[in-house]
C-alpha atoms as a PDB file:
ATOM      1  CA  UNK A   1      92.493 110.965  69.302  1.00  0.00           C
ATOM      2  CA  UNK A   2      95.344 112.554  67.942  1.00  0.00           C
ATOM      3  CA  UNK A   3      95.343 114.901  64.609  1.00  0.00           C
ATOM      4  CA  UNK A   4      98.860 114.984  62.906  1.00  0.00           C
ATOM      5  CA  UNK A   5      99.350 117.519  60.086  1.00  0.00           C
ATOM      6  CA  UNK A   6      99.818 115.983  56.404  1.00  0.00           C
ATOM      7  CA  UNK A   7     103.010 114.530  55.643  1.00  0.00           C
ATOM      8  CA  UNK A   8     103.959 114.351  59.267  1.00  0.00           C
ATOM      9  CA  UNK A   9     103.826 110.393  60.314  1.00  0.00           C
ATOM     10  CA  UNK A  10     106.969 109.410  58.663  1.00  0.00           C
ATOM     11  CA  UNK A  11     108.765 111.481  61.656  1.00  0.00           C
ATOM     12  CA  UNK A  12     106.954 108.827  64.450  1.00  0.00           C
ATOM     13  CA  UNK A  13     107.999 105.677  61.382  1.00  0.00           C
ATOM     14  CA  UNK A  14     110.851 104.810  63.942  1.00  0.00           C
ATOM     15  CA  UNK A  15     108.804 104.344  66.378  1.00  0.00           C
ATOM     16  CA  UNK A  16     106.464 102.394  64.987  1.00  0.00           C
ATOM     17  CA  UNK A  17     109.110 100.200  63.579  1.00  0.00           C
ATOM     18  CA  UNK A  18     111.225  99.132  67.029  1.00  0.00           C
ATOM     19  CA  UNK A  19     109.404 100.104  69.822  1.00  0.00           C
ATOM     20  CA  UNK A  20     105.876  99.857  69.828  1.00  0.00           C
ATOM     21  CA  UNK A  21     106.096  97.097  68.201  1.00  0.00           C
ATOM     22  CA  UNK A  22     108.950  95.149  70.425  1.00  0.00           C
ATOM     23  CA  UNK A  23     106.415  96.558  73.173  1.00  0.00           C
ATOM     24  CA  UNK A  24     103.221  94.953  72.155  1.00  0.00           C
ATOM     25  CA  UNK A  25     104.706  91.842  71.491  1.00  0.00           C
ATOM     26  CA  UNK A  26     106.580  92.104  74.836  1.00  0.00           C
ATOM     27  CA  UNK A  27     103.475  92.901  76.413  1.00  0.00           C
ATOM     28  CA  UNK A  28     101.188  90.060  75.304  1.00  0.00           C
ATOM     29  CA  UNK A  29     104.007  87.264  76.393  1.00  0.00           C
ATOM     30  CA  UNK A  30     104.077  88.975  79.825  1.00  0.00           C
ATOM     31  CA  UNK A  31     100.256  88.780  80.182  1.00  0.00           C
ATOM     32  CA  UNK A  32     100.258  85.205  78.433  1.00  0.00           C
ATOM     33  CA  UNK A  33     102.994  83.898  80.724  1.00  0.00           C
ATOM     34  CA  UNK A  34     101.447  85.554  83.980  1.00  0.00           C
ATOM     35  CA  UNK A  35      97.836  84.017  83.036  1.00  0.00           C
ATOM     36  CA  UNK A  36      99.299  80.947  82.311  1.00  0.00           C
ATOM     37  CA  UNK A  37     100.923  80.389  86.199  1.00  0.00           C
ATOM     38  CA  UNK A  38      97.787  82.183  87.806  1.00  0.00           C
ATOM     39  CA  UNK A  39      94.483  80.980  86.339  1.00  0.00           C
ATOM     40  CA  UNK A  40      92.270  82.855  88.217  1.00  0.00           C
ATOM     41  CA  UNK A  41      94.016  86.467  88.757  1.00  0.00           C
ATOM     42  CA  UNK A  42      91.844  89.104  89.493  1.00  0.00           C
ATOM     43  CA  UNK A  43      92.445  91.854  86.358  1.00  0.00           C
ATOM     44  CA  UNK A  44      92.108  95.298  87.618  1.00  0.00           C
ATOM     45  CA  UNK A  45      93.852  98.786  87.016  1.00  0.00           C
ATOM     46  CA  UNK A  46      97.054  97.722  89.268  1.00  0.00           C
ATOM     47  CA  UNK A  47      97.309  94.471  87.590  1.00  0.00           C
ATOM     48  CA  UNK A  48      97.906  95.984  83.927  1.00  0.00           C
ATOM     49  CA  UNK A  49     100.360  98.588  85.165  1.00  0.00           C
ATOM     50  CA  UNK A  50     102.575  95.835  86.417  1.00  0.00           C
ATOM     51  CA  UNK A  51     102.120  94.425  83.406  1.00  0.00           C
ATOM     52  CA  UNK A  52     103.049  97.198  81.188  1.00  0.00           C
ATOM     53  CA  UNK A  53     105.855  98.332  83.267  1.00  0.00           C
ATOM     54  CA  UNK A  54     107.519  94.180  82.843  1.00  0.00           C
ATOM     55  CA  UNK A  55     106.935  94.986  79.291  1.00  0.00           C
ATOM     56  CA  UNK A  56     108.371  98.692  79.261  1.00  0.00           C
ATOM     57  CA  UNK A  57     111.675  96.919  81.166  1.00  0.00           C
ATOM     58  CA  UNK A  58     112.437  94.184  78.300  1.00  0.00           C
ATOM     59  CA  UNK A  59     111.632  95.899  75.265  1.00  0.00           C
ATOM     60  CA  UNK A  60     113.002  99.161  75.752  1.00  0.00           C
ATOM     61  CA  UNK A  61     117.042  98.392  74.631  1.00  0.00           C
ATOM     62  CA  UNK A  62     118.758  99.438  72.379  1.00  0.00           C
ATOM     63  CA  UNK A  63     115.806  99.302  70.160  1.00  0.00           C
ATOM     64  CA  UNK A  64     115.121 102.998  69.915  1.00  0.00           C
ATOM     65  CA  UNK A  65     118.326 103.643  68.028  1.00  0.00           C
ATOM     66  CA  UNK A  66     117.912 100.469  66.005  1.00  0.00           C
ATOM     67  CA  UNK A  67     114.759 102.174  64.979  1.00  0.00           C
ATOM     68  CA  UNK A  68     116.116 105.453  63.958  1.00  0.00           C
ATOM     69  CA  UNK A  69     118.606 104.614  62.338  1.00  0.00           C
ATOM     70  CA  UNK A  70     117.486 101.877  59.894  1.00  0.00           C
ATOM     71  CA  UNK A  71     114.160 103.954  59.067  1.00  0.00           C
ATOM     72  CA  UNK A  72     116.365 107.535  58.699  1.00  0.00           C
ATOM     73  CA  UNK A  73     118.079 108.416  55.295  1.00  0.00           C
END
């Protein structure tokens, strides 16, 4: 668990707003899609780091910056 100091959560806003986001979404269409085509895949440690590394590839874009700089003032 992490701790942040008051007033301090608007600076990780971006973040919240295009990536993890765009990466959990990502994420559960990988795992949906790769279910779907192998119905009885055996789910282990390797298994989800392929997974999240598929997502990591198509969701992180240009959606960083988009991020930044609608949420910045």
């Amino acid at each position: 668990m992490i701790t942040l100091p008051s007033h301090t959560s608007n600076v990780f806003q971006p973040l919240n707003v295009s990536y993890f986001k765009s990466f959990k979404t990502t994420f559960k269409k990988v795992k949906d899609a790769i279910i779907f085509r192998n119905n009885h895949m055996e789910l282990n440690k390797i298994t989800l780091a392929r997974w999240k590394d598929q997502a990591l590839r198509q969701s992180f874009t240009k959606k960083l910056k988009f991020g930044f700089k609608t949420t910045s003032k």
